[in-house]
C-alpha atoms as a PDB file:
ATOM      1  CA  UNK A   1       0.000   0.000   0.000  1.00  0.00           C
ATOM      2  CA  UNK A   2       0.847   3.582  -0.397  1.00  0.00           C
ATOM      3  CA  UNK A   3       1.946   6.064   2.485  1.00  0.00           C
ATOM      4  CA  UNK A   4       2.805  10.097   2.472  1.00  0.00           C
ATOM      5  CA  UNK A   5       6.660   9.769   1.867  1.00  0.00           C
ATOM      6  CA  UNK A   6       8.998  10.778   5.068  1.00  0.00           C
ATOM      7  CA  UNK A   7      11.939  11.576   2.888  1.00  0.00           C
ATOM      8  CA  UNK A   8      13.571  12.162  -0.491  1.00  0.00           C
ATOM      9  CA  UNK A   9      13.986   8.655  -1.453  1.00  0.00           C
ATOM     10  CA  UNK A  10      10.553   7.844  -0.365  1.00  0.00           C
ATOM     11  CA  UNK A  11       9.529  10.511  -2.927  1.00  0.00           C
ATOM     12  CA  UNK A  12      10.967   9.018  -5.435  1.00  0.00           C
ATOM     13  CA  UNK A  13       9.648   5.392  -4.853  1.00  0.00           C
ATOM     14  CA  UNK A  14       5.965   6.971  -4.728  1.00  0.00           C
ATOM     15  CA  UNK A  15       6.842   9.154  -7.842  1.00  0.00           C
ATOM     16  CA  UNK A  16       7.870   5.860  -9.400  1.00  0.00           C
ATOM     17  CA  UNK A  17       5.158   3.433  -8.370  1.00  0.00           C
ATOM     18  CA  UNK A  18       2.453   2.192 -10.195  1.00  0.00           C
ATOM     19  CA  UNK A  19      -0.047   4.361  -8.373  1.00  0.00           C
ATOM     20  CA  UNK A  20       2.415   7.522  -8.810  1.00  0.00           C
ATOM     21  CA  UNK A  21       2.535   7.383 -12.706  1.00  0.00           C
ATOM     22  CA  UNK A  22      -1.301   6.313 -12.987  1.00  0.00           C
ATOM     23  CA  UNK A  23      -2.249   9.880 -11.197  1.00  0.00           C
ATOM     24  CA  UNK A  24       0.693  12.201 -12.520  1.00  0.00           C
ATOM     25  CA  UNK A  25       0.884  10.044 -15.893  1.00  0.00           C
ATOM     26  CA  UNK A  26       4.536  10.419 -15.639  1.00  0.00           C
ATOM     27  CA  UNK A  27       7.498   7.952 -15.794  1.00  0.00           C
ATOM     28  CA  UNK A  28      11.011   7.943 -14.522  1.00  0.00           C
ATOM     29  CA  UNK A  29      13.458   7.251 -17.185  1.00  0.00           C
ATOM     30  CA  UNK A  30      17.122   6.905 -15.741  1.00  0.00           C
ATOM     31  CA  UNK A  31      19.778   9.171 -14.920  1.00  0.00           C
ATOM     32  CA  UNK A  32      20.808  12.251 -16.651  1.00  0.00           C
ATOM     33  CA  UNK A  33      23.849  11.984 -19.751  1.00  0.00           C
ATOM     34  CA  UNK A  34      26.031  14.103 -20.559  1.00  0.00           C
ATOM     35  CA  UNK A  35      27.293  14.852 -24.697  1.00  0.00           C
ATOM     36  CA  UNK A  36      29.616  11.851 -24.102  1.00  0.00           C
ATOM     37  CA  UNK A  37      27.089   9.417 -22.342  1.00  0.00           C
ATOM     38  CA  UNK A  38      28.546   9.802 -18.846  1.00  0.00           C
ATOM     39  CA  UNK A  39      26.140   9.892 -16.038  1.00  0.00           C
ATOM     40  CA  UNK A  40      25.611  13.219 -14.565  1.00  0.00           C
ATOM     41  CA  UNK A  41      24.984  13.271 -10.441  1.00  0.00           C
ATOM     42  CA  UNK A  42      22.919  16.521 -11.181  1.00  0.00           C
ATOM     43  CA  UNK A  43      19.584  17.027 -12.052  1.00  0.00           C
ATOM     44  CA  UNK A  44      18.163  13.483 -10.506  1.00  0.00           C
ATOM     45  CA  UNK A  45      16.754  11.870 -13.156  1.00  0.00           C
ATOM     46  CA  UNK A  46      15.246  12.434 -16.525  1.00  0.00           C
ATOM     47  CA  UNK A  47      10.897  11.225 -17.209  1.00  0.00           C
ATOM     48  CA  UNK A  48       8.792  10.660 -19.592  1.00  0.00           C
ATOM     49  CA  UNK A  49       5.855  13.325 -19.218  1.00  0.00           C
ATOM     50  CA  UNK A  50       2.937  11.287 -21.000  1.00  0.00           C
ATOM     51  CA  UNK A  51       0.037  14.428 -19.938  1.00  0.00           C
ATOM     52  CA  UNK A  52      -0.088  15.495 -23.484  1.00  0.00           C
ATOM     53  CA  UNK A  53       0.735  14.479 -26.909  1.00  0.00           C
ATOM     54  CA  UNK A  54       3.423  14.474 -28.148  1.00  0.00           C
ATOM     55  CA  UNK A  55       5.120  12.955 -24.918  1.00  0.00           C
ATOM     56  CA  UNK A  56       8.283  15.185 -24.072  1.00  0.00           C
ATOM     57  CA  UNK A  57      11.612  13.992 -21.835  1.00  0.00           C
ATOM     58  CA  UNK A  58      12.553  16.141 -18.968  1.00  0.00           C
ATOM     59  CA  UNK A  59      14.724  16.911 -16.628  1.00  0.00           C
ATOM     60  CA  UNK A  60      13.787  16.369 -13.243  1.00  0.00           C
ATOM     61  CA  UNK A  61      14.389  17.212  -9.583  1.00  0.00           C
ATOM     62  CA  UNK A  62      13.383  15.793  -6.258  1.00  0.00           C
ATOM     63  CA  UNK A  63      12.941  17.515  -3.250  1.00  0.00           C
ATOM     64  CA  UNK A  64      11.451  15.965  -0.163  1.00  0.00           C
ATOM     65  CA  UNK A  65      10.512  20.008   1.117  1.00  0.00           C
ATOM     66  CA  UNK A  66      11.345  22.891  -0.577  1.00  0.00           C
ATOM     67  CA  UNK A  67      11.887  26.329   1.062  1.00  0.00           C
ATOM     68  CA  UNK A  68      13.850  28.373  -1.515  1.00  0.00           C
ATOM     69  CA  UNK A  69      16.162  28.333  -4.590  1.00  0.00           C
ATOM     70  CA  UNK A  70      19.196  27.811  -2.511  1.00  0.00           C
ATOM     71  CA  UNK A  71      18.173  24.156  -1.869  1.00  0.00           C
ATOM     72  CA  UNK A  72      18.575  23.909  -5.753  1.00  0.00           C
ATOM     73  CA  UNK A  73      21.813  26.077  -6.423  1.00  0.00           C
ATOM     74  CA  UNK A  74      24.260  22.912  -7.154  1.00  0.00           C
ATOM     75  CA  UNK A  75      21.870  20.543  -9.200  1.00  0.00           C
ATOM     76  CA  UNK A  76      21.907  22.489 -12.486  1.00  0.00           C
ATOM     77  CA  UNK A  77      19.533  22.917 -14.919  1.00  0.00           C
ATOM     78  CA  UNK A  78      16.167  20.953 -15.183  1.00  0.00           C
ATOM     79  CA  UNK A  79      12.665  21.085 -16.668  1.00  0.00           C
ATOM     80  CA  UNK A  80      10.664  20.207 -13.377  1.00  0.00           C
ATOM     81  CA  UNK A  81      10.820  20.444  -9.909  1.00  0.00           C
ATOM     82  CA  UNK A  82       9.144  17.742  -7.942  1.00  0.00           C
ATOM     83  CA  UNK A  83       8.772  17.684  -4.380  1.00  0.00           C
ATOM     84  CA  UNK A  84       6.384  16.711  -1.135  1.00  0.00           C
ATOM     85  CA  UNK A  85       5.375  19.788   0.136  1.00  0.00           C
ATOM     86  CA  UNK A  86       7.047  23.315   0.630  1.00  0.00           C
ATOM     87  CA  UNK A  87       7.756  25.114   3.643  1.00  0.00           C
ATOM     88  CA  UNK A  88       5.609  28.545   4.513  1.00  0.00           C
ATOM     89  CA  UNK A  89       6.479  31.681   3.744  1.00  0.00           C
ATOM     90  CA  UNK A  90       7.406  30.553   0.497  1.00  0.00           C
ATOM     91  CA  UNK A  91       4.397  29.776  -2.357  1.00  0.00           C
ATOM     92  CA  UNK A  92       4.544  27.295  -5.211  1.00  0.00           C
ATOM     93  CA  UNK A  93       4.453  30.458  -7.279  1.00  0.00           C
ATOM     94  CA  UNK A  94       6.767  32.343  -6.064  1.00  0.00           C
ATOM     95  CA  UNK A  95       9.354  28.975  -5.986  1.00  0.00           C
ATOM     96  CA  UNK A  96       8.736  28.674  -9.099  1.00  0.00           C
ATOM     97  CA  UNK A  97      10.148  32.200 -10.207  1.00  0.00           C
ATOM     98  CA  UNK A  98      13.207  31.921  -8.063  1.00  0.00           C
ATOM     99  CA  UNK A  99      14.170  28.521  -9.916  1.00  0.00           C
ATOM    100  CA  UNK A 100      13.118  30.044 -13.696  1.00  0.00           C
ATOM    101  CA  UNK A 101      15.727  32.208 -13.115  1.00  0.00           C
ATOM    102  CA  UNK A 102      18.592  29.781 -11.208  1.00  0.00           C
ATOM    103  CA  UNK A 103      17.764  26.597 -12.828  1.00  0.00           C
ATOM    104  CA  UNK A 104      15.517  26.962 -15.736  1.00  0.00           C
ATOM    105  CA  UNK A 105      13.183  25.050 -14.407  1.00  0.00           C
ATOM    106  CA  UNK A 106       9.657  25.358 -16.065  1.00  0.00           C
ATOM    107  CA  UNK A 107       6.878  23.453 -13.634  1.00  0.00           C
ATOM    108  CA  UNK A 108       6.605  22.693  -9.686  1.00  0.00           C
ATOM    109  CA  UNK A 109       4.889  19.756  -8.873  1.00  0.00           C
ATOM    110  CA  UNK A 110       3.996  19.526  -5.122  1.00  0.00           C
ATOM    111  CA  UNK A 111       2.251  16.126  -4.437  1.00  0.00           C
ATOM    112  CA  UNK A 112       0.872  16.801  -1.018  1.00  0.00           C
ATOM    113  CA  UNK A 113      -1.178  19.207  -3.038  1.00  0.00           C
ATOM    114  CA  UNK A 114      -2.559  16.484  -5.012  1.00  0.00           C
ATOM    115  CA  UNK A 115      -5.915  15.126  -4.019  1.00  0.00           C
ATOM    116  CA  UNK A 116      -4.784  12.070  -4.998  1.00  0.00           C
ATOM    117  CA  UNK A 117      -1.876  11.952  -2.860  1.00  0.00           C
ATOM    118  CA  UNK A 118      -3.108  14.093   0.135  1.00  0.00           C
ATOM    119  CA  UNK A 119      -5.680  11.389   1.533  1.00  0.00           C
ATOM    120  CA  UNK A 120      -2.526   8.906   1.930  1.00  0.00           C
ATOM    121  CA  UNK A 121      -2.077   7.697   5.238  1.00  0.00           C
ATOM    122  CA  UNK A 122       1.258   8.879   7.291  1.00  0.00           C
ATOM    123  CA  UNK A 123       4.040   6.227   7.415  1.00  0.00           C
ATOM    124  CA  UNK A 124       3.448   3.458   9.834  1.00  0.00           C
ATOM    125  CA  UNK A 125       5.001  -0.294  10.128  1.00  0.00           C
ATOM    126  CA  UNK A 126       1.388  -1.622   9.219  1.00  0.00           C
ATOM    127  CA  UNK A 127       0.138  -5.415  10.563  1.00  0.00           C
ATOM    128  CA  UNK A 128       0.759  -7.857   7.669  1.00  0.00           C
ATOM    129  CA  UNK A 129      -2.850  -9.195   8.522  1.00  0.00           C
ATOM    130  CA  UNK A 130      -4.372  -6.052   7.111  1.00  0.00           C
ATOM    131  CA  UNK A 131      -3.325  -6.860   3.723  1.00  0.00           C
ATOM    132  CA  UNK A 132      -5.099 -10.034   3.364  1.00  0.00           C
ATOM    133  CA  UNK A 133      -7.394 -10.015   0.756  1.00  0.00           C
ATOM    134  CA  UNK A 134      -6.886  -6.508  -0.606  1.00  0.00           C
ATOM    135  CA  UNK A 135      -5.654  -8.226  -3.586  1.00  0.00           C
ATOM    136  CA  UNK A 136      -9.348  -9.599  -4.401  1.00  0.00           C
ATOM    137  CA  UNK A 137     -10.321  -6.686  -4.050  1.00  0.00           C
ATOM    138  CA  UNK A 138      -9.002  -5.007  -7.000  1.00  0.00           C
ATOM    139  CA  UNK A 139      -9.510  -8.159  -8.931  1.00  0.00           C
ATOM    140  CA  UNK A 140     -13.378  -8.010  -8.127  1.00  0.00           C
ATOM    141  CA  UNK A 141     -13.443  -4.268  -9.037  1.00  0.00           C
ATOM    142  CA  UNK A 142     -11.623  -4.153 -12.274  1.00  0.00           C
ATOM    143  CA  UNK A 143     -13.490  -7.323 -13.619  1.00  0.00           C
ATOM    144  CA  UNK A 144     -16.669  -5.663 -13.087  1.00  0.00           C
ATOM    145  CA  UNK A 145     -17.643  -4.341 -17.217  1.00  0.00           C
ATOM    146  CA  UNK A 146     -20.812  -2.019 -16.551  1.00  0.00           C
ATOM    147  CA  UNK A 147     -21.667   0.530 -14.171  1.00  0.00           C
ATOM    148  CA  UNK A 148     -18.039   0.132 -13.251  1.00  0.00           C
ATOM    149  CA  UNK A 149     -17.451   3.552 -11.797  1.00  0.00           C
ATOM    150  CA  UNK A 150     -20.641   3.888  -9.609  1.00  0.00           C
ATOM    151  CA  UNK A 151     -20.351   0.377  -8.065  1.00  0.00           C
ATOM    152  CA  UNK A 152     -16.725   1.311  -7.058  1.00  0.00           C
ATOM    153  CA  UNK A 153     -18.471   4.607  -5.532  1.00  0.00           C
ATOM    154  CA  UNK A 154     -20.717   2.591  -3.504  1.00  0.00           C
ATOM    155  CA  UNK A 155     -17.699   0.477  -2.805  1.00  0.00           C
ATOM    156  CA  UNK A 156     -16.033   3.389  -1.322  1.00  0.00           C
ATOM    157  CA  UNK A 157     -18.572   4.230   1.003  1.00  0.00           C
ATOM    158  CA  UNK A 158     -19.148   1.472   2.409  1.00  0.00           C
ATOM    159  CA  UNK A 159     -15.976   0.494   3.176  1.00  0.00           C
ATOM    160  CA  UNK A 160     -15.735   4.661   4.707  1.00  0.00           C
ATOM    161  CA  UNK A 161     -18.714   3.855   7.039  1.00  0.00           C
ATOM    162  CA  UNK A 162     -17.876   0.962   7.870  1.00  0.00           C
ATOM    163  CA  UNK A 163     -18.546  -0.625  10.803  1.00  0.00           C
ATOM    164  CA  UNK A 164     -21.979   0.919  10.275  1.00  0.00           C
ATOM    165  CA  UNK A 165     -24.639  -0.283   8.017  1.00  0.00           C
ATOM    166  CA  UNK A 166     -26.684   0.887   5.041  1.00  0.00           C
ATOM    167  CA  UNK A 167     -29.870   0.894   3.507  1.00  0.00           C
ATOM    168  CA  UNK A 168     -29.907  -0.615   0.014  1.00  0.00           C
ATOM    169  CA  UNK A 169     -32.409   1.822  -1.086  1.00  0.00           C
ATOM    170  CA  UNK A 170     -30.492   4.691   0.067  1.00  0.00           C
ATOM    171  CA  UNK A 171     -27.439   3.424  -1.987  1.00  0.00           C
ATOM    172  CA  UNK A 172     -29.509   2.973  -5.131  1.00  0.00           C
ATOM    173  CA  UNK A 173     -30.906   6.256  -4.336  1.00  0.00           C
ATOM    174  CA  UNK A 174     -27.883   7.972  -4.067  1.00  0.00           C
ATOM    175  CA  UNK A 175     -26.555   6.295  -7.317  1.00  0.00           C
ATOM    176  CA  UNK A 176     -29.643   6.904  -9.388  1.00  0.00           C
ATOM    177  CA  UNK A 177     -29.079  10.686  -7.959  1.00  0.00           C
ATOM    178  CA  UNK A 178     -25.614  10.678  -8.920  1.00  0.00           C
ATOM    179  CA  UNK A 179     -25.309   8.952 -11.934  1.00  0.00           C
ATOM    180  CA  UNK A 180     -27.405   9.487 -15.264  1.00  0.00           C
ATOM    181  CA  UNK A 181     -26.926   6.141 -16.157  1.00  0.00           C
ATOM    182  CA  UNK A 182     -28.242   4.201 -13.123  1.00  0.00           C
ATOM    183  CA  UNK A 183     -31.203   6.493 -13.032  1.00  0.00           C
ATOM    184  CA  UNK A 184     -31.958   5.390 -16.790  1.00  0.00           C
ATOM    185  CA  UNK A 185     -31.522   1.849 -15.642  1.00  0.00           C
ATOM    186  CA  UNK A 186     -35.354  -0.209 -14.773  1.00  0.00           C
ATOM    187  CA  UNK A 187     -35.979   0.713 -11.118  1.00  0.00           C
ATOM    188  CA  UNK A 188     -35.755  -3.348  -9.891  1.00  0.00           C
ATOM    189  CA  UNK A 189     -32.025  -3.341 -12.402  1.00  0.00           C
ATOM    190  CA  UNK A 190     -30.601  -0.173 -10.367  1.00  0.00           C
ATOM    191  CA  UNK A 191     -30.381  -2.310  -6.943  1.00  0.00           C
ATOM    192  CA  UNK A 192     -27.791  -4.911  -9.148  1.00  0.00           C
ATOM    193  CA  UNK A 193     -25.378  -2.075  -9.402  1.00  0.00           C
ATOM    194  CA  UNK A 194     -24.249  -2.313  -6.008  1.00  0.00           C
ATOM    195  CA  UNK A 195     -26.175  -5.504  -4.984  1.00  0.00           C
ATOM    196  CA  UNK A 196     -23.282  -7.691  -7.481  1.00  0.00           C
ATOM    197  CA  UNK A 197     -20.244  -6.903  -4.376  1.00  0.00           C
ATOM    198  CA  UNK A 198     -22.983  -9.413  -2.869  1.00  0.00           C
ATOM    199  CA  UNK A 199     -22.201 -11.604  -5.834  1.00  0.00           C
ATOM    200  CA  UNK A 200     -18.410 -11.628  -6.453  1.00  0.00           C
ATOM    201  CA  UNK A 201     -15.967 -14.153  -5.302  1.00  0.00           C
ATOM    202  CA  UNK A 202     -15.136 -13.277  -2.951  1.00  0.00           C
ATOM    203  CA  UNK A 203     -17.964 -11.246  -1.486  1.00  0.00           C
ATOM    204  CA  UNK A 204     -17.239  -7.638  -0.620  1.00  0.00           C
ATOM    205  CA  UNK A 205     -20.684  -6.596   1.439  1.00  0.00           C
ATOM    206  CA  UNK A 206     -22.686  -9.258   2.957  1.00  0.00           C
ATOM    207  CA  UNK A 207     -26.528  -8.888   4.353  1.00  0.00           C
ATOM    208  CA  UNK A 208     -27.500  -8.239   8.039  1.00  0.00           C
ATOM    209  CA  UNK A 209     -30.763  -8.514   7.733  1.00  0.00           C
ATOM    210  CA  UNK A 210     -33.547  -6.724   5.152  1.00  0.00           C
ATOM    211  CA  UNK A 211     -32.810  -4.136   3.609  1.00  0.00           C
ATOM    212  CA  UNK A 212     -29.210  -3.722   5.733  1.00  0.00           C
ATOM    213  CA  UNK A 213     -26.016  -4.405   4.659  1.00  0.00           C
ATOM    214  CA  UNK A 214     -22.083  -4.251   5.547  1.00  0.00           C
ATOM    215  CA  UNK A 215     -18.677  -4.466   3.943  1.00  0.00           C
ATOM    216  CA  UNK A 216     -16.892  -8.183   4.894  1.00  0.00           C
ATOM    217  CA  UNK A 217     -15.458  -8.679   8.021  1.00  0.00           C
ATOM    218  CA  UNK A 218     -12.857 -10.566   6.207  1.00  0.00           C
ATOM    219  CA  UNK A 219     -10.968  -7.960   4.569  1.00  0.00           C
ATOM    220  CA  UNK A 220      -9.534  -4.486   6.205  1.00  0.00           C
ATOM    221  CA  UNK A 221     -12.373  -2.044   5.290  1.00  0.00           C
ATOM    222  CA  UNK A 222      -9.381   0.821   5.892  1.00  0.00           C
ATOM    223  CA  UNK A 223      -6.706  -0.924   2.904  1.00  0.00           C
ATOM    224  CA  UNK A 224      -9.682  -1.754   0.867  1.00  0.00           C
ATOM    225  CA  UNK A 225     -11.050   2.155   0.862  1.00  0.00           C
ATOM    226  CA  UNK A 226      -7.120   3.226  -0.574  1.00  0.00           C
ATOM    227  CA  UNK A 227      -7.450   0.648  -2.956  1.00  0.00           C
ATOM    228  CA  UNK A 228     -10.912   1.353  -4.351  1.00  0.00           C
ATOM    229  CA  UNK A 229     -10.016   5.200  -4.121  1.00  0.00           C
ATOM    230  CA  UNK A 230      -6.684   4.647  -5.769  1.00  0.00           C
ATOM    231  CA  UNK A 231      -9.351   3.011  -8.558  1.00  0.00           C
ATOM    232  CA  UNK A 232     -11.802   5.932  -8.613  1.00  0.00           C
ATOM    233  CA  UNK A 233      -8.694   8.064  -9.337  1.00  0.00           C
ATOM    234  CA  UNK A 234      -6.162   6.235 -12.254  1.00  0.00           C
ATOM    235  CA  UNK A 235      -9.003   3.467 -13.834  1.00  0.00           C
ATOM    236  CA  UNK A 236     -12.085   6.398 -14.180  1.00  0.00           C
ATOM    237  CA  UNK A 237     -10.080   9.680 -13.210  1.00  0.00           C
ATOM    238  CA  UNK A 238     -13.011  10.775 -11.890  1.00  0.00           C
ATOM    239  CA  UNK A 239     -13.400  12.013  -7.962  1.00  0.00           C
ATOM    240  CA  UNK A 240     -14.522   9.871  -4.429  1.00  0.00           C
ATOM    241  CA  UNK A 241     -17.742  10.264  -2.591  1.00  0.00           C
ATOM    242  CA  UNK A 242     -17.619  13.561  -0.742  1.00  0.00           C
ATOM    243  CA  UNK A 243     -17.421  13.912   2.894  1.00  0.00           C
ATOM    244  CA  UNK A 244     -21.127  15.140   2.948  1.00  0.00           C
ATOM    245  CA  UNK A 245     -22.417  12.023   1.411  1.00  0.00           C
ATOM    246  CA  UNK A 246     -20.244  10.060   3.347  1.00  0.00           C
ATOM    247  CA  UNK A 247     -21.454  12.049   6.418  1.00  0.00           C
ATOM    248  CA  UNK A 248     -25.500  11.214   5.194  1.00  0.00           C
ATOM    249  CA  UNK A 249     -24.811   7.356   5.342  1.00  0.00           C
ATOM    250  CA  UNK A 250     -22.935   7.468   8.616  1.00  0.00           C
ATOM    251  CA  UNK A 251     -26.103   9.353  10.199  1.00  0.00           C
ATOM    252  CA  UNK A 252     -28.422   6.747   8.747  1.00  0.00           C
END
């Protein structure tokens, strides 16, 4: 799983992980060459930037925290800054400037800023026993064909609420609500859209009694919600439940 980096090379690892270039849609490379193919220890690397066609190579630099351009005087020139966060006074703007000038540098990239990468959990030695199952559950999510996107939604808050119930027909609800497609769908076909983590192998929710549901007690609801958000975000690109309408199912 994925946690806020606590240094440089942590950075670098989440920059460079699977869940890093989904969201960023970059790629490291290798190091930088000089004319005669000779590694250079400054800038750190060179990526692929893959946000817009035609894909360009650039010269990057990490910083775990950034504060000003003096941080930056000995690694050169380079195309993009990336970094964790930045320390106050100074502004991602105003960084920026200072390292136009002294570097060349073109973009600042502060991940902490990222919604994406924000919501990550802070480092901590986690229990292996959490982990078990997690797996399934990004099987079970990216087999699912139709109505992908708001069945992951519902996935998400349930596994936010959980351990408290919900209402079946406040999830369809919700869903028809939210998403033009599932309110086109025949009112008795709208309850399949969530009802099928009932139906997966294995299953993700399982019934209380009418009406009342749960996510499994036999997978961590906490790993599962970073892996269906980390979903919502690189597979659809699209945004998790807010905090209101997780707030209106936690009330129920």
């Amino acid at each position: 799983m994925y946690f806020q980096p606590v240094d440089e090379m942590a950075l670098r690892h989440l920059f460079s992980s699977s869940f890093g270039e989904d969201v960023l849609r970059m790629s490291y490379l290798g190091p930088v060459l000089n004319a005669s193919g000779q590694r250079q220890e400054s800038p750190d690397c060179l990526i692929l930037d893959k946000r817009a066609y035609p894909w360009k190579v650039l010269r990057c630099e990490f910083k775990y925290e950034a504060y000003d351009k003096s941080q930056f005087a000995d690694n050169g020139q380079f195309d993009i800054a990336i970094m964790w966060k930045i320390r106050y006074p100074v502004t991602k703007e105003s960084l920026l400037e200072q390292l136009r000038v002294q570097n060349g540098c073109q973009e600042v990239v502060i991940l902490s800023n990222e919604a994406a990468f924000s919501h990550l959990e802070e480092y901590h030695v986690p229990d292996s026993s959490e982990y078990n199952g997690i797996d399934k559950v990004e099987k079970v999510l990216l087999n699912i064909t139709k109505n992908a996107y708001p069945t992951a939604y519902a996935a998400y808050i349930v596994t936010a609420i959980y351990p408290d119930v919900f209402k079946m027909d406040k999830m369809v609800n919700v869903l028809a609500n939210r998403f033009p497609e599932v309110k086109g769908m025949h009112p008795k076909g709208r309850t399949n859209v969530v009802s099928k983590l009932l139906q997966t192998k294995p299953p993700l929710i399982r019934c209380l009694y009418w009406q009342h549901y749960i996510w499994t007690s036999d997978i961590s609801a906490r790993e599962a919600l970073k892996v269906i958000e980390q979903l919502i975000r690189t597979r659809f690109r699209r945004e998790v439940p807010d905090s209101e309408t997780i707030s209106a199912f936690k009330r129920a």
